[in-house]
C-alpha atoms as a PDB file:
ATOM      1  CA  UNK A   1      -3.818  43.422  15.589  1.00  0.00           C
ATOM      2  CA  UNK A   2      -6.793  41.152  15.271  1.00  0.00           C
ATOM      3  CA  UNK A   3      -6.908  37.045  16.130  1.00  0.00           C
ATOM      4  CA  UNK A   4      -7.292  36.949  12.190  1.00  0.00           C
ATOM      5  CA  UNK A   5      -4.728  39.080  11.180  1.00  0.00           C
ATOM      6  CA  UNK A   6      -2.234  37.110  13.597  1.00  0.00           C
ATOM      7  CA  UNK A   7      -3.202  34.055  12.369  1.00  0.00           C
ATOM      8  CA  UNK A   8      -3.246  35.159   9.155  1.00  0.00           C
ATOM      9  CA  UNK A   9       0.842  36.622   9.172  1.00  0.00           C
ATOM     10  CA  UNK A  10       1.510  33.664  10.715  1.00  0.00           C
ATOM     11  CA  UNK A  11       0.477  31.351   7.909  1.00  0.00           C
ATOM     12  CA  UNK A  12       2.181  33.999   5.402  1.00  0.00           C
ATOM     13  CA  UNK A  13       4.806  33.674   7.007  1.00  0.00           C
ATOM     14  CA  UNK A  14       5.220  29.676   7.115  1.00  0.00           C
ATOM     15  CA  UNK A  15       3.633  29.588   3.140  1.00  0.00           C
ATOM     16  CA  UNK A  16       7.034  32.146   2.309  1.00  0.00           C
ATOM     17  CA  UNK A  17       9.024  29.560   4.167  1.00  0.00           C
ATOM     18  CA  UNK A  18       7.715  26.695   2.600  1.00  0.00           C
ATOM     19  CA  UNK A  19       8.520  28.437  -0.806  1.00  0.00           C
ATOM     20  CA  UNK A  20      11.531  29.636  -0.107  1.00  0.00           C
ATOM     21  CA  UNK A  21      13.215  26.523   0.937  1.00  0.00           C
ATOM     22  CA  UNK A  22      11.584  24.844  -2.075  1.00  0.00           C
ATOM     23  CA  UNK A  23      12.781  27.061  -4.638  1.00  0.00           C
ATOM     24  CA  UNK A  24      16.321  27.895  -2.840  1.00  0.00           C
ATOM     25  CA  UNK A  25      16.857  25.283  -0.371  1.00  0.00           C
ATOM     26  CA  UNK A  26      17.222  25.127   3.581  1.00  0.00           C
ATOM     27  CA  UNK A  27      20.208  27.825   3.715  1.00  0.00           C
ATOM     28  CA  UNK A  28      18.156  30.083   2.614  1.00  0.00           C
ATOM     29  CA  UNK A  29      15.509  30.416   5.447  1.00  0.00           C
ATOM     30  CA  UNK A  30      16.734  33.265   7.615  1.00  0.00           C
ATOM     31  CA  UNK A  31      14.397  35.167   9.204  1.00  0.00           C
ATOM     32  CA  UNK A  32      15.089  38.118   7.657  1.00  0.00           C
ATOM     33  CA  UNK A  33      14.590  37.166   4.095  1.00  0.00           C
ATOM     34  CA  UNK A  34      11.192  35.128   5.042  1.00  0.00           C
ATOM     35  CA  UNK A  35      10.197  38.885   6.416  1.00  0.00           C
ATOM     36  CA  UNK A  36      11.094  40.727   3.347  1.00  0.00           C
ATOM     37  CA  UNK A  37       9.762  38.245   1.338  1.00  0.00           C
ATOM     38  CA  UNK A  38       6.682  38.319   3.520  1.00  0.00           C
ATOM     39  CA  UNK A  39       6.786  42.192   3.299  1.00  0.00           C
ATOM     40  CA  UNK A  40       6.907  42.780   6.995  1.00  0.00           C
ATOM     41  CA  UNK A  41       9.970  44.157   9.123  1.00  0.00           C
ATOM     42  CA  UNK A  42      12.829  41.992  10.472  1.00  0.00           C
ATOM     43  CA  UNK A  43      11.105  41.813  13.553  1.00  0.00           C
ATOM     44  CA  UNK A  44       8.325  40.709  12.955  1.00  0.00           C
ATOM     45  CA  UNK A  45       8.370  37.123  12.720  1.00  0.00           C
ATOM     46  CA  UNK A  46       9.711  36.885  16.192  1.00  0.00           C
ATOM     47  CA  UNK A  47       6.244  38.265  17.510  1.00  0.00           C
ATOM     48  CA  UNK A  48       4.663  34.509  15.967  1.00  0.00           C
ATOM     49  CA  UNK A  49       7.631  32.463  16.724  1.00  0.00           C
ATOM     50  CA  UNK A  50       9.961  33.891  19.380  1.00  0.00           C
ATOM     51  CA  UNK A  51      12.861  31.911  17.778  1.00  0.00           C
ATOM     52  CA  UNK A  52      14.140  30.988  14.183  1.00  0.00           C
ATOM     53  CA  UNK A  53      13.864  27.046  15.320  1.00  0.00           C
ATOM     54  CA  UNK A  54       9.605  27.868  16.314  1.00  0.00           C
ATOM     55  CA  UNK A  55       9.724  29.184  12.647  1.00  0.00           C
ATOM     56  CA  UNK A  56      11.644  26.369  10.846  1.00  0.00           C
ATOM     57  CA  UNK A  57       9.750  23.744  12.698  1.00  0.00           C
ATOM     58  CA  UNK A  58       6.529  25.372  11.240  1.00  0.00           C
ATOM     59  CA  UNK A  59       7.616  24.953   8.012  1.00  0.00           C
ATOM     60  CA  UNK A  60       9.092  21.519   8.585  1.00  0.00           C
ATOM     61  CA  UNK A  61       5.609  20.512   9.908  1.00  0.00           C
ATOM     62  CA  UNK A  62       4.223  21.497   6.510  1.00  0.00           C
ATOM     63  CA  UNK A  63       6.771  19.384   5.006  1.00  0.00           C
ATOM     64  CA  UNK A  64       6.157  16.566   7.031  1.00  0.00           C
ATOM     65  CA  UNK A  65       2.238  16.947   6.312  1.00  0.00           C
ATOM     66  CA  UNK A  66       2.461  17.032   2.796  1.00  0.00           C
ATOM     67  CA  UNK A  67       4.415  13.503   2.498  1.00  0.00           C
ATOM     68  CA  UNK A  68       2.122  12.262   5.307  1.00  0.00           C
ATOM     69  CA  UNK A  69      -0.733  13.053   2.810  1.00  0.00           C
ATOM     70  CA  UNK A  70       1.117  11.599  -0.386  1.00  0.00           C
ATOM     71  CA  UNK A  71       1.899   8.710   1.378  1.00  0.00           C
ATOM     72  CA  UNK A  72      -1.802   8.127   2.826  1.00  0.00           C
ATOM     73  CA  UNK A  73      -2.962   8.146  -1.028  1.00  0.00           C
ATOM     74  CA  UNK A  74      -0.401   5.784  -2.093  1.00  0.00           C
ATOM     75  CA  UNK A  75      -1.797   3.254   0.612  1.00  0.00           C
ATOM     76  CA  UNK A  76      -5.333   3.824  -0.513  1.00  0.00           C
ATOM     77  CA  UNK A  77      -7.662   1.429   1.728  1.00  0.00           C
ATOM     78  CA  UNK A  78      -4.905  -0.488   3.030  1.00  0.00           C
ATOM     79  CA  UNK A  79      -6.166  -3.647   0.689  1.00  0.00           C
ATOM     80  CA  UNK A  80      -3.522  -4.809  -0.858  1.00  0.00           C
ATOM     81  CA  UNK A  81      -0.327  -6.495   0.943  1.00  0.00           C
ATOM     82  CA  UNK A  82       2.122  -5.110   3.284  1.00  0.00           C
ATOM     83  CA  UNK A  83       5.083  -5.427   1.092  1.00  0.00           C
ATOM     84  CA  UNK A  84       3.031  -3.755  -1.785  1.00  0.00           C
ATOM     85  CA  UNK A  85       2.053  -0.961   0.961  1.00  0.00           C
ATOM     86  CA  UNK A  86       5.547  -0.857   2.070  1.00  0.00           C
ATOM     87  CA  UNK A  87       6.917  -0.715  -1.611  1.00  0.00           C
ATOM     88  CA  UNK A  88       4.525   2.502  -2.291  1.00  0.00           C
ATOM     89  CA  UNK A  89       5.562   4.017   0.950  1.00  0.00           C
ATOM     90  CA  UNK A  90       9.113   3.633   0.323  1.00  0.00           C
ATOM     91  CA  UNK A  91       8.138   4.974  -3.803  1.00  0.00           C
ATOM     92  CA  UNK A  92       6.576   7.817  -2.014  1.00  0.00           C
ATOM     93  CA  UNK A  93       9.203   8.492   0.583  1.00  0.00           C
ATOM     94  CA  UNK A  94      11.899   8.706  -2.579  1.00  0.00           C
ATOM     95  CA  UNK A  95       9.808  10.851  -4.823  1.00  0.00           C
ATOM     96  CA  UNK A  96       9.122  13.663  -2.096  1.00  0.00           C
ATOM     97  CA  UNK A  97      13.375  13.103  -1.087  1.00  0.00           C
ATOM     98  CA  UNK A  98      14.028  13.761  -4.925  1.00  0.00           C
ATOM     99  CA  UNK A  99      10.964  16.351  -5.705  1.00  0.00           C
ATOM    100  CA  UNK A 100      11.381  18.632  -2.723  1.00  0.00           C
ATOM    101  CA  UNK A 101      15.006  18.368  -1.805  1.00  0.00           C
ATOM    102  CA  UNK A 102      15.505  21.507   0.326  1.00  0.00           C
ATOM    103  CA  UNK A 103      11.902  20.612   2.201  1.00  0.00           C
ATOM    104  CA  UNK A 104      13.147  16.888   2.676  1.00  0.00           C
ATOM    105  CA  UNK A 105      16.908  18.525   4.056  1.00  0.00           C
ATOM    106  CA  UNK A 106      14.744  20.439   6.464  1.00  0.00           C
ATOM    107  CA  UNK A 107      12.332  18.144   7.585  1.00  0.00           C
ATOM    108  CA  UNK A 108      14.912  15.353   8.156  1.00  0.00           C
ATOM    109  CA  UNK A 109      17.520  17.617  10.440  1.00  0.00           C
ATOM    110  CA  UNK A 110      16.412  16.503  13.992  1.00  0.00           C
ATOM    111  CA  UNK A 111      20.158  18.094  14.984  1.00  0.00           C
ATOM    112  CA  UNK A 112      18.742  21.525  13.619  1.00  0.00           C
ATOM    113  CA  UNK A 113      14.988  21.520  14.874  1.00  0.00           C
ATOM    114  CA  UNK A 114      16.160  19.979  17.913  1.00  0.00           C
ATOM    115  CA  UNK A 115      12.286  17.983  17.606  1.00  0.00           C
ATOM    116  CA  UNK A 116      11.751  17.082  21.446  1.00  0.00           C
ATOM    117  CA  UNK A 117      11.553  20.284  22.197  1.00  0.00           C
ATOM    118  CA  UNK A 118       8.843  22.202  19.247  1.00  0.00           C
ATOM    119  CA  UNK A 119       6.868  18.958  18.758  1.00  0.00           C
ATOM    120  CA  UNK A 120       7.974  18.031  15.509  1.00  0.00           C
ATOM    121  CA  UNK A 121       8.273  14.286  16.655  1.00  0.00           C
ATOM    122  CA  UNK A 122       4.660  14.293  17.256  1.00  0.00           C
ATOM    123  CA  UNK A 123       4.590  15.251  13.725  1.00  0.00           C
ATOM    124  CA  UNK A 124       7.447  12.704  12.441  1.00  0.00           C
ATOM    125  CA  UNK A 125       6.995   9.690  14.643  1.00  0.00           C
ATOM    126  CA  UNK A 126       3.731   8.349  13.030  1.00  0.00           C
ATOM    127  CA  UNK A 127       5.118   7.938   9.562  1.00  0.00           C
ATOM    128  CA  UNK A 128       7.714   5.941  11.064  1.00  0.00           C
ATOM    129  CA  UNK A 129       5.419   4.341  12.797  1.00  0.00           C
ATOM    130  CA  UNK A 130       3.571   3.008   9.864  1.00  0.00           C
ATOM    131  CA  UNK A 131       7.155   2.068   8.384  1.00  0.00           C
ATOM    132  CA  UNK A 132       7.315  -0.264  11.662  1.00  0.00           C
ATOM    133  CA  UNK A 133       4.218  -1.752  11.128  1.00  0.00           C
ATOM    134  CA  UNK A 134       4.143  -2.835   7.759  1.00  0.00           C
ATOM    135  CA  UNK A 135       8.088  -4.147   8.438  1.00  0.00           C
ATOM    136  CA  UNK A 136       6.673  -6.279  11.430  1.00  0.00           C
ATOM    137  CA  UNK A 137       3.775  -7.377   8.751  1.00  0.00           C
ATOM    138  CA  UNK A 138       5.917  -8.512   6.491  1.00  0.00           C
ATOM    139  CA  UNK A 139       8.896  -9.703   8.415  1.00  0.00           C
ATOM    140  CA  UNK A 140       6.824 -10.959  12.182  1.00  0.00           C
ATOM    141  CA  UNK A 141       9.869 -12.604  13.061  1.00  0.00           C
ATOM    142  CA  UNK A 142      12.482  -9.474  12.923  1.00  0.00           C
ATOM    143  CA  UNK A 143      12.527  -6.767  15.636  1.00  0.00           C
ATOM    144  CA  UNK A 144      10.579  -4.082  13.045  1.00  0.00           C
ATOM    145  CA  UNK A 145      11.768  -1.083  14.513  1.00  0.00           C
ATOM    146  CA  UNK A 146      15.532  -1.842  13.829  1.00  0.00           C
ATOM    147  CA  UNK A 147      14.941  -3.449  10.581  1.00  0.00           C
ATOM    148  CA  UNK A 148      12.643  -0.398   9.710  1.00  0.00           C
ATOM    149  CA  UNK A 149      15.231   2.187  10.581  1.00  0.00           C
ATOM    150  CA  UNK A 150      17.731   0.163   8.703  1.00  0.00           C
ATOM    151  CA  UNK A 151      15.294   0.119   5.679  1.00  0.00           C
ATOM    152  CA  UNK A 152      14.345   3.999   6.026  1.00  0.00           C
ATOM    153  CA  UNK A 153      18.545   4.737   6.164  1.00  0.00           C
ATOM    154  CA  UNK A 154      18.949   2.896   3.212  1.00  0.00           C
ATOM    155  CA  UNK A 155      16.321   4.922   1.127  1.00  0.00           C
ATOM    156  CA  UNK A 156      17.651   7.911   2.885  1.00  0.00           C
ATOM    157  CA  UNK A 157      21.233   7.043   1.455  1.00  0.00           C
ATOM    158  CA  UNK A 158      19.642   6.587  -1.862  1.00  0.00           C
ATOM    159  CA  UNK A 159      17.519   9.518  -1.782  1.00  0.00           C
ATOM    160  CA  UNK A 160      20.677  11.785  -1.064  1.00  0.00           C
ATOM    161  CA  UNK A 161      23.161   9.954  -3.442  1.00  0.00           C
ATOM    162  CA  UNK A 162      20.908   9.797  -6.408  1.00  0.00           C
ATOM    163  CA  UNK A 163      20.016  13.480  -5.791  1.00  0.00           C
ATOM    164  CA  UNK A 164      24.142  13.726  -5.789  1.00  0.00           C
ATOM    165  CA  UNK A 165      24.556  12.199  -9.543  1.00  0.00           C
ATOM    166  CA  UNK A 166      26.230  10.029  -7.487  1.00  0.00           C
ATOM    167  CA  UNK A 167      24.613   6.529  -8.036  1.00  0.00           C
ATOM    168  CA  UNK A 168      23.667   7.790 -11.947  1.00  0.00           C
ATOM    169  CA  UNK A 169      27.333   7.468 -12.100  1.00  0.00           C
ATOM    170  CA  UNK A 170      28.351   4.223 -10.430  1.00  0.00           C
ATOM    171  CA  UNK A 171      25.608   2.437 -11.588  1.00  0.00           C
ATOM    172  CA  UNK A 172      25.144   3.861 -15.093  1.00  0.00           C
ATOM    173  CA  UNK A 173      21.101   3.455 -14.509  1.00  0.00           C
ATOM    174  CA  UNK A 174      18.414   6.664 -15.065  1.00  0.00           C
ATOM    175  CA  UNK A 175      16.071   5.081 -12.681  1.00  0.00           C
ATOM    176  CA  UNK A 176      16.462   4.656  -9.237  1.00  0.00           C
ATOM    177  CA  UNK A 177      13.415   2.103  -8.905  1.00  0.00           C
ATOM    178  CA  UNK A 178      15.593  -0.811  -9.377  1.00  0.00           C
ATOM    179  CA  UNK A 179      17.510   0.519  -6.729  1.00  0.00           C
ATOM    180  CA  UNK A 180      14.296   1.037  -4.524  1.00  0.00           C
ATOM    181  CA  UNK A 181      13.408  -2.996  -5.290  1.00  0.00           C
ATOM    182  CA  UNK A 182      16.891  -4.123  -4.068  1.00  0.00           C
ATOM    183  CA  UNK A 183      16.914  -2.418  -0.939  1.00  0.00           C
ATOM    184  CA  UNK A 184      13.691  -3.515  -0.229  1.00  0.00           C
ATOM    185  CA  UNK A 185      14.960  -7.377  -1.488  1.00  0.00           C
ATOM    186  CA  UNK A 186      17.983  -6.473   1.114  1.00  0.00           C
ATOM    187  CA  UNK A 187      16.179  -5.785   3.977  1.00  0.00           C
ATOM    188  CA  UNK A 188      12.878  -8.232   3.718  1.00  0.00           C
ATOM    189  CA  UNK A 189      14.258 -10.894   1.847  1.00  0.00           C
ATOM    190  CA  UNK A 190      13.366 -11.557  -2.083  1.00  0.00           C
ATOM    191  CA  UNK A 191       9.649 -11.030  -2.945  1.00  0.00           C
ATOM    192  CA  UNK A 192       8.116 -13.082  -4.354  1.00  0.00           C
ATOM    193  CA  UNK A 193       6.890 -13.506  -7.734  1.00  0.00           C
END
């Protein structure tokens, strides 16, 4: 087989993973139904990625590219204010967790991916890392990184209990912006007006 035809099985083979856990979620990537789907044998996919984690962690890095993309264009220039910035990060962030559910479950499970070993922190670490900084912009005095992880598990917890019905339900809203603005209030203090 040729350096192009490799390469080119290979991306098939991540582009049917990306769909399939879009349409059908994160339970469904085996490797045997991203081969059929891909319309090679079984044992194929192990000649590109010697494990199921090599394969996942493809398709997680796709994940993690497209919301590093979306969230690039949200911050245009980087002109306006760090709490704006922030605020269309964290609108971003929220949109993709809601939008592309079984991508986001994927491309959050460190436990699964195991990331230190496949390089997916590479891939993950420098949206957090842009998290930190505009934190530490808006907040100097506050240790960033703690205040950002608090911040990111807060839209996490939104992401996955909106996506649950369950904050439709307790707080009898349809729009989980307001939500969005008070964690943000919570975590860097009321902004102002």
């Amino acid at each position: 087989m040729s350096e192009l035809e490799t390469t080119d099985l290979r991306t098939r083979l991540i582009d049917v993973g990306v769909d399939l856990v879009t349409t059908e979620g994160a339970q469904a990537l085996t490797l045997r139904e991203i081969a059929r789907r891909a319309g090679v044998s079984h044992g194929a996919p192990r000649r590109y990625f010697p494990t199921h984690l090599e394969l996942l962690s493809a398709i997680a890095r796709r994940g993690f590219t497209d919301l590093q993309g979306r969230a690039a264009r949200a911050a245009g220039d980087g002109g306006t204010d760090p709490r704006a910035q922030l605020t269309g990060l964290a609108e971003v962030y929220l949109d993709f967790a809601l939008t592309q559910r079984g991508m986001y479950e994927l491309m959050f499970r460190h436990d699964l991916l195991e990331s230190n070993r496949l390089g997916l922190r590479e891939t993950s670490l420098p949206m957090f890392g842009v998290l930190v900084d505009l934190v530490g912009r808006v907040c100097p005095e506050a240790d960033a990184r703690i205040l950002a992880g608090a911040l990111w598990a807060n839209l996490h917890g939104i992401a996955q209990l909106w996506g649950w019905g369950s904050l439709k339900l307790t707080t009898g809203t349809d729009d989980y912006v307001p939500l969005l603005h008070a964690a943000l209030d919570a975590h860097l203090g009321p902004e102002e007006r």
